[in-house]
Structures are given as structure tokens and as C-alpha cells.
Protein backbone atom coordinates (compact mmCIF):
# COMPACT_ATOMS: atom_id res chain seq x y z
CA UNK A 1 41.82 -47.81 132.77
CA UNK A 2 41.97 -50.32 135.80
CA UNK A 3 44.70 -52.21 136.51
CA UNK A 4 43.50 -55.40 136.17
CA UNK A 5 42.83 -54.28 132.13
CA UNK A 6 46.31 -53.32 131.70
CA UNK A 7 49.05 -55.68 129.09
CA UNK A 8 52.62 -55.41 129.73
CA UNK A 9 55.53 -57.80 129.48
CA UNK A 10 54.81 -58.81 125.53
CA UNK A 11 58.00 -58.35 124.43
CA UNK A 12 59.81 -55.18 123.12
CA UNK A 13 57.65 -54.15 120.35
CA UNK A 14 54.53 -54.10 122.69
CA UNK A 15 54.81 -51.06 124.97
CA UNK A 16 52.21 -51.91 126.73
CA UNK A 17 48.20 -51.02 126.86
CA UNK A 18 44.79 -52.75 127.35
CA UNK A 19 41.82 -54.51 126.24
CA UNK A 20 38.28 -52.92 126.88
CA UNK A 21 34.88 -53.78 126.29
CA UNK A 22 33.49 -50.08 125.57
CA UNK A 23 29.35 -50.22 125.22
CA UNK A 24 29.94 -53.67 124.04
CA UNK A 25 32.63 -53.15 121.64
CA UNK A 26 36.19 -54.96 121.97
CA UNK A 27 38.53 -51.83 122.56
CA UNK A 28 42.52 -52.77 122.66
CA UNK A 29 44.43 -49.58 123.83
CA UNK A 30 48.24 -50.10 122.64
CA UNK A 31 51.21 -47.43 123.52
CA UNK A 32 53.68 -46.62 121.41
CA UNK A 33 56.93 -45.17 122.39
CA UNK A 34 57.11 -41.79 120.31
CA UNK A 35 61.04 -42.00 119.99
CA UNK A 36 60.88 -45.79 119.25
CA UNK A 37 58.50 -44.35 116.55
CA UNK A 38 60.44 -41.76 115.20
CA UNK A 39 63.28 -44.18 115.14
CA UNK A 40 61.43 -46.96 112.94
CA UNK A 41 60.66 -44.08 110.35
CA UNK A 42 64.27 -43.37 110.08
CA UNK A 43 64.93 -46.69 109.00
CA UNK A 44 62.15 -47.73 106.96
CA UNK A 45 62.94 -44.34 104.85
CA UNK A 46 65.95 -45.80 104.33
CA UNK A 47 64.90 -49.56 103.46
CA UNK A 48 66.30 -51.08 106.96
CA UNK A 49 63.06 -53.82 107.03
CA UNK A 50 63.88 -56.47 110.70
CA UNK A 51 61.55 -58.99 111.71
CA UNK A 52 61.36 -59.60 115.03
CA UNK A 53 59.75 -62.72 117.57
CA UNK A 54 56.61 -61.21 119.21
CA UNK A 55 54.01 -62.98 121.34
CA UNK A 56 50.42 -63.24 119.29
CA UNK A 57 52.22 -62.45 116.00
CA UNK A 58 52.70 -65.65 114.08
CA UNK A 59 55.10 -64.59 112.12
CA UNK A 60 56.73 -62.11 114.07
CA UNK A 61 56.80 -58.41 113.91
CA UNK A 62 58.17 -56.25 111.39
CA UNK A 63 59.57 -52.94 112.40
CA UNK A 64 57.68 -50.97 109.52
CA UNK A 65 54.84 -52.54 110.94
CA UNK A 66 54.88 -49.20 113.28
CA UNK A 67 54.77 -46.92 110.27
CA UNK A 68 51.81 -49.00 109.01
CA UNK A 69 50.07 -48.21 111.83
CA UNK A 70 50.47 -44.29 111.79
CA UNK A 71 49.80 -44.19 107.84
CA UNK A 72 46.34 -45.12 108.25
CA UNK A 73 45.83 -43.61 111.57
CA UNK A 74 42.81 -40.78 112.58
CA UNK A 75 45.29 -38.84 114.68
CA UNK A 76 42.75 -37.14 117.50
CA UNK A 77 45.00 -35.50 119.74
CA UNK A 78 48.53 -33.99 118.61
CA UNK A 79 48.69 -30.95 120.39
CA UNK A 80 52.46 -30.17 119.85
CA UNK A 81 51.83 -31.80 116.40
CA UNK A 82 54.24 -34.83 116.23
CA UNK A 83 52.45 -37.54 114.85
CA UNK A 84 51.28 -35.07 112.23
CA UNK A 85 54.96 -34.34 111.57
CA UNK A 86 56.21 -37.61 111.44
CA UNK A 87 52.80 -38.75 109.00
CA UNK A 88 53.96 -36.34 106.68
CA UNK A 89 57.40 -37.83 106.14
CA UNK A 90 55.51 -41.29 104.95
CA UNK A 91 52.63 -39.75 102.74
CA UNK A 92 54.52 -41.51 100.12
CA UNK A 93 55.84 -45.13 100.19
CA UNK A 94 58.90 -45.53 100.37
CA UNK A 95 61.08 -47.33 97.82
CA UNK A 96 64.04 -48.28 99.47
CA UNK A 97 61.76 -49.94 101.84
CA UNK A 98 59.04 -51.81 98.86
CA UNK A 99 63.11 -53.27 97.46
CA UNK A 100 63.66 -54.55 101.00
CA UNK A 101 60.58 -55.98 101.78
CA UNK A 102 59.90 -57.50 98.17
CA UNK A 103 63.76 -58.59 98.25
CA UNK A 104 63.88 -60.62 101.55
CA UNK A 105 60.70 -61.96 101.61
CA UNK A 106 60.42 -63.52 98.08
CA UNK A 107 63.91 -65.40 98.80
CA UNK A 108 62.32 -66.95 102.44
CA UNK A 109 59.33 -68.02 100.56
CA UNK A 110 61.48 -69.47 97.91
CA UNK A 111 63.71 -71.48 101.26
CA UNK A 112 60.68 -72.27 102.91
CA UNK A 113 59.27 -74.25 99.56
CA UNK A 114 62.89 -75.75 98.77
CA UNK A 115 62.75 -77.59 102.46
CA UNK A 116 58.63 -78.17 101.66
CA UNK A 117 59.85 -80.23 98.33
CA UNK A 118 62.72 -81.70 100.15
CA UNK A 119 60.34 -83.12 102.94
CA UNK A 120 57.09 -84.04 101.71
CA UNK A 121 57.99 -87.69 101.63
CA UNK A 122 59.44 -87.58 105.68
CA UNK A 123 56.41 -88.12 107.21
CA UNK A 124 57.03 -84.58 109.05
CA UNK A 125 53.77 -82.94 108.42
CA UNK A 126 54.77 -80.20 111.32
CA UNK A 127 58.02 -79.41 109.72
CA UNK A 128 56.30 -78.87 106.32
CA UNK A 129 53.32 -77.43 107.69
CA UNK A 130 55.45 -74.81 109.80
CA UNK A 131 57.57 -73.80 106.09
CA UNK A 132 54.04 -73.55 104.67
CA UNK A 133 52.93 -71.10 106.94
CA UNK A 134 56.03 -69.10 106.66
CA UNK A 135 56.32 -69.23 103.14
CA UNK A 136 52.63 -68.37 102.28
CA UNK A 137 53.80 -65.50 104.85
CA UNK A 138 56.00 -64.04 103.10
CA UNK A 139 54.01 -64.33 100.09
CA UNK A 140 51.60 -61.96 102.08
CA UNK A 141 54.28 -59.52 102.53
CA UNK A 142 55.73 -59.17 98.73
CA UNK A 143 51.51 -58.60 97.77
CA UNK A 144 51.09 -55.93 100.19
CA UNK A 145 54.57 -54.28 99.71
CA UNK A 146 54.30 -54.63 95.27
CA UNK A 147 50.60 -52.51 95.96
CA UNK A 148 52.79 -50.02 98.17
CA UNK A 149 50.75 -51.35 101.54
CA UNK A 150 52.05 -52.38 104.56
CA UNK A 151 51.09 -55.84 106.71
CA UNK A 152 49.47 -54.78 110.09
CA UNK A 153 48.44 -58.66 111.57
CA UNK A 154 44.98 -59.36 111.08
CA UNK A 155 42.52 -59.53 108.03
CA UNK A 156 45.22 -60.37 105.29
CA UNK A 157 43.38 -62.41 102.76
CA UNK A 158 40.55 -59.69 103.17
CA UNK A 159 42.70 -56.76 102.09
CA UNK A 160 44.56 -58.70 99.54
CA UNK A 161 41.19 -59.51 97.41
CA UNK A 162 40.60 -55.74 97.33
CA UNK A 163 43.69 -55.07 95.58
CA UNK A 164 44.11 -55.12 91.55
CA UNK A 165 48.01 -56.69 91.37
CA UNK A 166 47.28 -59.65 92.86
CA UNK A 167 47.63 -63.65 92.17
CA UNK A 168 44.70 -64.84 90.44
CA UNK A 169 42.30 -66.72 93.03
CA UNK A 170 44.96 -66.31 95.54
CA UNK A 171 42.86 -67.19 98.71
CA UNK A 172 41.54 -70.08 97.46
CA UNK A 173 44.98 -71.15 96.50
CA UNK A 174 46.42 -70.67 99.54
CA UNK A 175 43.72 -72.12 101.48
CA UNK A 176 44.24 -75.55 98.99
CA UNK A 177 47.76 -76.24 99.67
CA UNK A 178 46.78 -75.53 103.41
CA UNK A 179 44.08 -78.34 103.16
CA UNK A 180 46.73 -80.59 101.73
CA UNK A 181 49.15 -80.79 104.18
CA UNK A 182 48.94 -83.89 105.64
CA UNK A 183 50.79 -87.21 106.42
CA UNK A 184 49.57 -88.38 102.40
CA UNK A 185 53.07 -87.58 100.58
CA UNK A 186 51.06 -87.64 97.84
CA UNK A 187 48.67 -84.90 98.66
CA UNK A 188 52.06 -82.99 99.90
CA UNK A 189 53.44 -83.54 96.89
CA UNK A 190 50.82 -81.70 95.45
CA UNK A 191 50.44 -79.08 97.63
CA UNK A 192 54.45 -78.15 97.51
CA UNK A 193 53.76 -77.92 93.39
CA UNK A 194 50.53 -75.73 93.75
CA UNK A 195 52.80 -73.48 96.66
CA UNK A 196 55.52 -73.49 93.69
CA UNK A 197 53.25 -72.15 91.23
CA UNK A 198 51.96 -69.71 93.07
CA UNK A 199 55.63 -68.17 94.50
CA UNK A 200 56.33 -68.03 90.75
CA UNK A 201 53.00 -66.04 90.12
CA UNK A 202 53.82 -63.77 92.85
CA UNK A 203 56.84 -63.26 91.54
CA UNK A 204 55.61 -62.05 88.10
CA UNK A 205 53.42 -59.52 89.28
């Protein structure tokens, strides 16, 4: 790997790495920090979920996020067989950590809507739009941890059709209220009460 290929400086969840093109093929190489690693485990075992501000993740980067990754991970090369040991300590989900997520994340989505309804008439379409995003966010979270997955980044919406305990139509909902936000308090009026229904429907599941 050359130099000029390498990423560092991202911020402390980001170790550092690189982005290829391998016979045409988009390649990003990303180190992990085995103790870091180890560390993470600890706490997501034990239901310890933090969210942290990381560049190119829009809503920041959850710590479990690192257990995610090993859990679905084709480990190649383990010679003194630590990854292997530490993927056998989250074969199952945890449920400390599935309380945690589902706990903290269904109460943000539930703040993000109450400043959505108390704004919608402001003519602050940013402000709403950015409590949108995080709310619908969250939303993503309390899906993936009630079906015992975890959020990686990319591909949400995708994963979330595939799964059976979901919201009915859910992308399409989402991307409605999305389409709604605008400077029309009338259209953001709607789009808060369609971004209501839905928190209550993830909620029920």
C-alpha cells in the first residue's frame, strides 16, 4: 500500500487504512486496534451502547458498531486465533446491549419529533430537516437492534426490507416525510404526523 493511498487523522474510531482500486474494484482497507476491540466487546456484553462524532458518519459512530463488524466478518488470517476468540463471545446477541440500544434510541427519536412538531410553522426547514434525519436515525437503530442486528453505515433501507419485524412500507414512509420537508408548514405539518405515526409503529413491534 503506497503512501499516497493511506487515511489517517479521521477521528478516534478510524485507526487508520486505505482506499484501493483492486482489478477495478473499490477496495477500502480499515485497521482496527485489537485492544480497542476487545475493549468495545466488554462493554457491549454488558449493554454500555456511546455514540460518538465521526467524519463520513452522519450520525456518528456507535461503539458496538466494532462488534458489528467482526460478527459478520470472513476472518482469513488469525494465526494466534484472537479474532476467532473474541467472535465466539458475540455468537449470540446480546441483551443487555438490544435494552440499551432499543432504550436510548426510541426516546431521541421521540425528542427529535417533539422539536419537529414544535417547529414546523418557524420557517426553519434546516432545523426540522436536521431532527428528521436524526430521528428517522434512530428509528434505523431500534429496527436493526429489535431483529438482534447491528447498524454498520451504509445500505440501511436495503437490509431493513429483508427483515420480517419491520414497519409496514417503511422505506417509502420514510422517504415521504423526507420529500415533505420544506418551507410549506403545511406539508411539514404533515410530514411531522406521518414521522409520528411511524415512531409509534416502531414502537409496537
Amino acid at each position: 500500500m503506497k503512501k499516497k493511498h493511506l487515511i489517517s487523522n479521521l477521528g478516534e474510531w478510524i485507526d487508520g487504512g486505505g482506499s484501493l482500486v483492486i482489478d477495478g474494484y473499490h477496495v477500502d482497507i480499515i485497521f482496527r486496534d485489537i485492544e480497542k476491540l476487545r475493549q468495545v466487546i466488554n462493554e457491549s456484553l454488558e449493554g454500555n451502547v456511546s455514540i460518538h462524532y465521526q467524519t463520513g458518519r452522519p450520525h456518528g459512530y456507535l461503539n458496538v458498531m466494532y462488534m458489528g463488524e467482526l460478527s459478520i466478518s470472513q476472518i482469513l488470517l488469525d494465526s494466534k486465533r484472537i479474532l476467532k476468540a473474541l467472535k465466539n463471545r458475540i455468537e449470540i446477541y446480546p441483551e443487555k446491549m438490544k435494552h440499551a440500544i432499543i432504550s436510548f434510541f426510541l426516546f431521541e427519536s421521540s425528542f427529535s419529533l417533539m422539536f419537529i412538531e414544535a417547529n414546523v410553522d418557524k420557517q426553519d426547514s434546516f432545523y426540522v430537516t436536521s431532527h428528521c434525519f436524526r430521528s428517522i436515525a434512530c428509528l434505523n437503530q431500534v429496527i436493526f437492534a429489535k431483529t438482534t442486528h447491528i447498524v454498520l453505515m451504509k445500505k440501511v433501507f436495503f437490509m431493513i426490507q429483508a427483515f420480517i419485524n419491520k414497519p409496514e412500507k417503511y422505506k417509502e414512509s420514510v422517504e415521504s416525510v423526507i420529500t415533505l420537508i420544506s418551507s410549506d408548514s403545511e406539508k411539514m405539518k404533515k410530514a411531522a404526523k406521518d414521522l409520528k405515526d411511524l415512531v409509534e409503529e416502531v414502537k409496537s413491534l
